[in-house]
Protein backbone atom coordinates (compact mmCIF):
# COMPACT_ATOMS: atom_id res chain seq x y z
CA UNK A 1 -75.97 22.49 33.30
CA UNK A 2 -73.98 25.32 32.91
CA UNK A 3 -71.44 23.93 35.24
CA UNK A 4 -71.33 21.10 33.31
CA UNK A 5 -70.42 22.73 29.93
CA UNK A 6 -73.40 21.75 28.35
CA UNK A 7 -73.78 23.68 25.21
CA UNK A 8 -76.37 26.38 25.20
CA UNK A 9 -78.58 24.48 22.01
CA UNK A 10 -79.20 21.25 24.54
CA UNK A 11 -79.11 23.83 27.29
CA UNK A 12 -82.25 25.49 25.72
CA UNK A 13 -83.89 22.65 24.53
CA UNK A 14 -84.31 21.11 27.83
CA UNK A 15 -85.29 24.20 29.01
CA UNK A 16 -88.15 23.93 26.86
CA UNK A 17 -89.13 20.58 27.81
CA UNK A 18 -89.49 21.71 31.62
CA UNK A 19 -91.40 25.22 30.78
CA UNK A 20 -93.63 23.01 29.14
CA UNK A 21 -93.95 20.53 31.87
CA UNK A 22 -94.49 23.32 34.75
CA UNK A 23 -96.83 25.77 32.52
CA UNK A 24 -99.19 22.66 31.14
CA UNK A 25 -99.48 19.53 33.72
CA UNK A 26 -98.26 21.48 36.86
CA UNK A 27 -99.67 24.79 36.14
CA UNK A 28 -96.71 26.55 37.54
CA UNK A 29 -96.19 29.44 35.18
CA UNK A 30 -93.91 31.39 37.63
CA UNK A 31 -91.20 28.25 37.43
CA UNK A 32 -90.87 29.73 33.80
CA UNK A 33 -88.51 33.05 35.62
CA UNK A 34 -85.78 30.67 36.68
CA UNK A 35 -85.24 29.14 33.40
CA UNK A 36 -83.69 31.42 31.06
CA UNK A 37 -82.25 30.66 27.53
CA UNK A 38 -79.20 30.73 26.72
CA UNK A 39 -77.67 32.45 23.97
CA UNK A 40 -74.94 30.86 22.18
CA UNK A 41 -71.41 32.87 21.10
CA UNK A 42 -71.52 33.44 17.40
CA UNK A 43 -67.58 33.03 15.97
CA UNK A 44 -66.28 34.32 12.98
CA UNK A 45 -65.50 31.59 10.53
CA UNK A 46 -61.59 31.22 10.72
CA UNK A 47 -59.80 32.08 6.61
CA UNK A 48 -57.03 31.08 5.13
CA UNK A 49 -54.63 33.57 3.04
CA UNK A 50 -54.10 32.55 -0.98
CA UNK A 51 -50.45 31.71 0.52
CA UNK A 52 -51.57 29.58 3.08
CA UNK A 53 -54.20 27.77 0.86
CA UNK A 54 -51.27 26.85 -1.72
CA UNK A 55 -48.85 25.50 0.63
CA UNK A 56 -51.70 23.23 2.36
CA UNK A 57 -52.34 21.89 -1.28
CA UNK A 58 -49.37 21.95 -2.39
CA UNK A 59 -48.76 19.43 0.51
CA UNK A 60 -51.47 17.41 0.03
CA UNK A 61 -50.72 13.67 0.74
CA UNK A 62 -50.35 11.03 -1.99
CA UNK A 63 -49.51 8.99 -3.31
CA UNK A 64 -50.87 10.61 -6.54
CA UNK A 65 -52.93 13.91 -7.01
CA UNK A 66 -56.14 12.23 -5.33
CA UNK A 67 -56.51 14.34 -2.30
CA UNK A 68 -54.39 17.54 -3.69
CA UNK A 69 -57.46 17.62 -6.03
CA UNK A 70 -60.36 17.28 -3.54
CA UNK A 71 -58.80 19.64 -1.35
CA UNK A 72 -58.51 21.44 -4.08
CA UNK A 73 -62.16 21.22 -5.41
CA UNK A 74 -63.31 22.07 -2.12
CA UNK A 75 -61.33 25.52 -1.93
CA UNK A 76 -61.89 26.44 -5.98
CA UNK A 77 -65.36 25.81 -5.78
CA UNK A 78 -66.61 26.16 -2.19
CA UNK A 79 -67.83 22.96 -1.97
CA UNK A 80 -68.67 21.25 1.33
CA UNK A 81 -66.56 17.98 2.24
CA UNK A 82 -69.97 15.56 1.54
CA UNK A 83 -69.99 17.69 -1.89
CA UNK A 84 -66.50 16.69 -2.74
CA UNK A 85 -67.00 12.94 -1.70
CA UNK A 86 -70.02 12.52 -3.72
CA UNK A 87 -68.57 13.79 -7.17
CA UNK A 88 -68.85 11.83 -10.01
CA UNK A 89 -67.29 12.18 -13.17
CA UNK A 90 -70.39 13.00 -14.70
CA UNK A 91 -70.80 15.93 -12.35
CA UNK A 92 -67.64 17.76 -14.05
CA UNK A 93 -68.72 19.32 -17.64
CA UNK A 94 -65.95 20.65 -19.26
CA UNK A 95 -67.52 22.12 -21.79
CA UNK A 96 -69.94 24.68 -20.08
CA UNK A 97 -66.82 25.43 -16.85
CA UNK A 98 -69.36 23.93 -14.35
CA UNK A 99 -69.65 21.64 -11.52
CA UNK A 100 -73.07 19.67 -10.35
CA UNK A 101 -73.63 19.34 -6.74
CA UNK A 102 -76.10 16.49 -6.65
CA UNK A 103 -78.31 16.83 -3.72
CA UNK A 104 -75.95 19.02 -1.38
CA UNK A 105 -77.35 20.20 2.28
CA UNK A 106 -81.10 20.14 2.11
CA UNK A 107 -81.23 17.75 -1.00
CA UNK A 108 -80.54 20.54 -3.47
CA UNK A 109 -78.71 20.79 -6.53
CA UNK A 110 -76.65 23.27 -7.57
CA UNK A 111 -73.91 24.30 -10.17
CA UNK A 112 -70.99 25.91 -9.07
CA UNK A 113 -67.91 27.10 -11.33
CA UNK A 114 -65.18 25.08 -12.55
CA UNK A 115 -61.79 27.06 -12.57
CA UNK A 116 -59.58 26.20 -15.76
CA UNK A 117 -56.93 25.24 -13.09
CA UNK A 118 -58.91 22.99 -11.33
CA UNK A 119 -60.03 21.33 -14.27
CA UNK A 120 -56.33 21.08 -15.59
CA UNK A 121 -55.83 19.44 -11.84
CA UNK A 122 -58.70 16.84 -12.11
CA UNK A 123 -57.70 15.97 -15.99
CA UNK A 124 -54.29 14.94 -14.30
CA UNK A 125 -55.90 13.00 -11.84
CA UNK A 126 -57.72 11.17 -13.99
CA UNK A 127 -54.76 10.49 -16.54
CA UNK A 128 -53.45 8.90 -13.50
CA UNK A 129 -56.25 7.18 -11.52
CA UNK A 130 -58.83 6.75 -14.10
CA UNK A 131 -61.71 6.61 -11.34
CA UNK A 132 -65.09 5.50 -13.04
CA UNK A 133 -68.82 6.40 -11.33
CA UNK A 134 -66.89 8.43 -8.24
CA UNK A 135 -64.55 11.08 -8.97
CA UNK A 136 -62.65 10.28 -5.70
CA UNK A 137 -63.32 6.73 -5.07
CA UNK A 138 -62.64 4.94 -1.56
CA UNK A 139 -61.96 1.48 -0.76
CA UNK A 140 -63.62 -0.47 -1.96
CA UNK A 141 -63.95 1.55 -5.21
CA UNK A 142 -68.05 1.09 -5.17
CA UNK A 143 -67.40 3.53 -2.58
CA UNK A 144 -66.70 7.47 -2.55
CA UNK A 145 -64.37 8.90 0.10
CA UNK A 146 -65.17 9.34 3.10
CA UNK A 147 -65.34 13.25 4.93
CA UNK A 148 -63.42 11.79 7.35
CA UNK A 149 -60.16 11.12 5.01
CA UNK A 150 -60.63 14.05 3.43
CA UNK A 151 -60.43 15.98 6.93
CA UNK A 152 -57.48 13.25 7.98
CA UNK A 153 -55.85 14.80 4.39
CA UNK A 154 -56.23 18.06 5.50
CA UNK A 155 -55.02 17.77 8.99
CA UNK A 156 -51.79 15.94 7.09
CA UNK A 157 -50.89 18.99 4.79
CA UNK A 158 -51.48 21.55 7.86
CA UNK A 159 -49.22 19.19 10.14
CA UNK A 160 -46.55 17.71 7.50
CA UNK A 161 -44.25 15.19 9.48
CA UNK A 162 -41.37 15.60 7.37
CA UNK A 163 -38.41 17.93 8.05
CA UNK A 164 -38.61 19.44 4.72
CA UNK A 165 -41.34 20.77 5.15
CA UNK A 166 -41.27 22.45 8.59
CA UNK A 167 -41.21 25.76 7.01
CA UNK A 168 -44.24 25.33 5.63
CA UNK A 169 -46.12 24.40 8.76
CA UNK A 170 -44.52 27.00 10.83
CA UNK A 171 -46.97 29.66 8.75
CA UNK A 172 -50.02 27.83 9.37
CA UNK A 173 -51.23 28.01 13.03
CA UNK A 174 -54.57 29.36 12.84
CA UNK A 175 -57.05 26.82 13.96
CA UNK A 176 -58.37 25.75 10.40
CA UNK A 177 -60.21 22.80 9.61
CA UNK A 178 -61.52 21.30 6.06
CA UNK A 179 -64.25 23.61 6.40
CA UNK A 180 -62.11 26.55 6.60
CA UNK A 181 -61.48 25.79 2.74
CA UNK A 182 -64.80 26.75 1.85
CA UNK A 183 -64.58 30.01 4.37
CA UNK A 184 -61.66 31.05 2.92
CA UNK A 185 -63.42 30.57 -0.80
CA UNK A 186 -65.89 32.73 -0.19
CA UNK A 187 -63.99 35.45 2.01
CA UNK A 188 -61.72 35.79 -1.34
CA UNK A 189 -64.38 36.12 -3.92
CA UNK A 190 -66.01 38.72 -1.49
CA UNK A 191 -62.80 40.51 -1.44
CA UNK A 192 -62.26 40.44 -5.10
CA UNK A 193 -65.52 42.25 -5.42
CA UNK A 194 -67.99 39.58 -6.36
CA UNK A 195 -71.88 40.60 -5.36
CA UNK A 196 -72.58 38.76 -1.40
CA UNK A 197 -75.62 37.13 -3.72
CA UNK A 198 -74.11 35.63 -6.20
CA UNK A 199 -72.01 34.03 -3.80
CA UNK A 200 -75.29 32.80 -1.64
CA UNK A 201 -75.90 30.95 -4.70
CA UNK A 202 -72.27 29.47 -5.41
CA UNK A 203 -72.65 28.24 -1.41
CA UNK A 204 -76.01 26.73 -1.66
CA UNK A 205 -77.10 29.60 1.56
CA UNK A 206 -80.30 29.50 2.02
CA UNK A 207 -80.70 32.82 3.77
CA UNK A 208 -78.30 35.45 2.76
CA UNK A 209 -77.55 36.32 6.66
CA UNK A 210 -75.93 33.36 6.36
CA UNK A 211 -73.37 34.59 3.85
CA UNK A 212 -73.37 37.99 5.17
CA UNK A 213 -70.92 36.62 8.03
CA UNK A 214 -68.41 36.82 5.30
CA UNK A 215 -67.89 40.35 5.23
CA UNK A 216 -66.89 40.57 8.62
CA UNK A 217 -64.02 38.83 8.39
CA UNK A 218 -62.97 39.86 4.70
CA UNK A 219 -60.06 41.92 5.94
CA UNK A 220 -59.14 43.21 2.28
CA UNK A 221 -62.10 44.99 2.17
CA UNK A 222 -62.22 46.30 6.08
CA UNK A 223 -58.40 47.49 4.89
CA UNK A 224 -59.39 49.52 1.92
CA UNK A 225 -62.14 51.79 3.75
CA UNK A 226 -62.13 54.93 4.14
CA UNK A 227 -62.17 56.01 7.73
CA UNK A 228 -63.89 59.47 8.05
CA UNK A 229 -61.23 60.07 10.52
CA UNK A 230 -59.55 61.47 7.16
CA UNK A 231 -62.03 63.59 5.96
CA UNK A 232 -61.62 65.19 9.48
CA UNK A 233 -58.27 65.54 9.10
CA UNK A 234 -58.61 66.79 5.48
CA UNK A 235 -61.16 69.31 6.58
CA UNK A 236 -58.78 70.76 9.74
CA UNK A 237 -56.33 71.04 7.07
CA UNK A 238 -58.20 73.12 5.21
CA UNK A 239 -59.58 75.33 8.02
CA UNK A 240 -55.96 75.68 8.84
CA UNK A 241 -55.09 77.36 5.42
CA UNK A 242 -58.39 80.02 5.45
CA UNK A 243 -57.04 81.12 8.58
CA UNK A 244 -55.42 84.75 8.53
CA UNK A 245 -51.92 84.83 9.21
């Protein structure tokens, strides 16, 4: 199997399948040696830089600001692509700066925050598309957007076709998909300083291990410590000076 590439999750669950098969009908307990799990390579998420995040949205596809604004919702409010695609207008309230995620992973609900820019984005989305029931609607219009065209509109502002805008691409080469988005959300409210729980909650994690991940890759903050290699050096310093000349 492992010649194969088979990934180590169907890798182990086979495995399972036969220890089961030679401990209980064969009785073959020592079989169990020669099967060992797997364990499978945990990645850090890929982020995005805030310039890198406006160019992709700036070059969102049209026509209109349809997509510029999902993409957009996604990044300003961490939401998942199936969050995004299930909006309704309903689900954006103005008035209190919130979003509700209706039945996000593990049929939960949530409220996440609505940015003033974001909501200046979607109120000129609507002035031009005025979508009714789905915030993004596809076609037909009884129909959200799919994930897939919002991850076909990503892929289109990381890889723009036109000339113009060559520049732009030519600073965006890390491997980043529509998921990176959310990554890159909360990598930069970690790095601003907001508490790892209060983003749990904003994500919809159900463990906070899960969000933890974050602060290995939020580079702001790895920057700004303090290695006691300095102290060390501060304190040789100082030994240096009591010294007798």
């Amino acid at each position: 199997m492992t010649n194969t590439q088979v990934t180590p999750s169907a890798c182990n669950a086979r495995f399972t399948a036969l220890r089961f098969f030679f401990s209980m009908p064969c009785g073959r307990d020592e079989v169990k040696t020669y099967m060992q799990f797997r364990t499978e390579p945990r990645k850090l998420p890929t982020v995005l830089s805030f310039e890198e995040v406006s160019e992709l949205l700036t070059l969102a596809p049209g026509p209109g600001l349809k997509y510029r604004a999902a993409l957009s919702i996604s990044y300003g409010a961490g939401l998942r692509a199936s969050e995004v695609c299930n909006l309704t207008t309903g689900d954006i309230d103005s008035n209190r700066m919130l979003i509700h995620v209706d039945q996000g992973k593990g049929r939960k609900d949530r409220k996440v925050m609505l940015s003033p820019g974001s909501l200046d984005l979607l109120r000129d989305y609507w002035c031009e598309a005025r979508p009714k029931g789905w915030m993004f609607p596809g076609k037909p219009k009884i129909n959200p957007i799919s994930p897939r065209q919002c991850n076909r509109a990503f892929t289109s502002a990381k890889h723009p076709l036109t000339a113009a805008s060559s520049d732009y691409w030519a600073g965006i080469t890390k491997p980043a998909t529509l998921h990176t988005l959310r990554h890159s959300f909360a990598t930069h409210l970690l790095e601003a300083g907001t508490d790892v729980r209060a983003i749990q909650v904003l994500l919809g994690h159900a463990k906070l291990t899960t969000t933890a991940q974050y602060t290995k890759v939020a580079t702001k903050m790895i920057r700004g410590t303090t290695s006691p290699f300095e102290a060390l050096k501060q304190l040789n310093l100082q030994t240096r000076k009591k010294r007798p000349e």
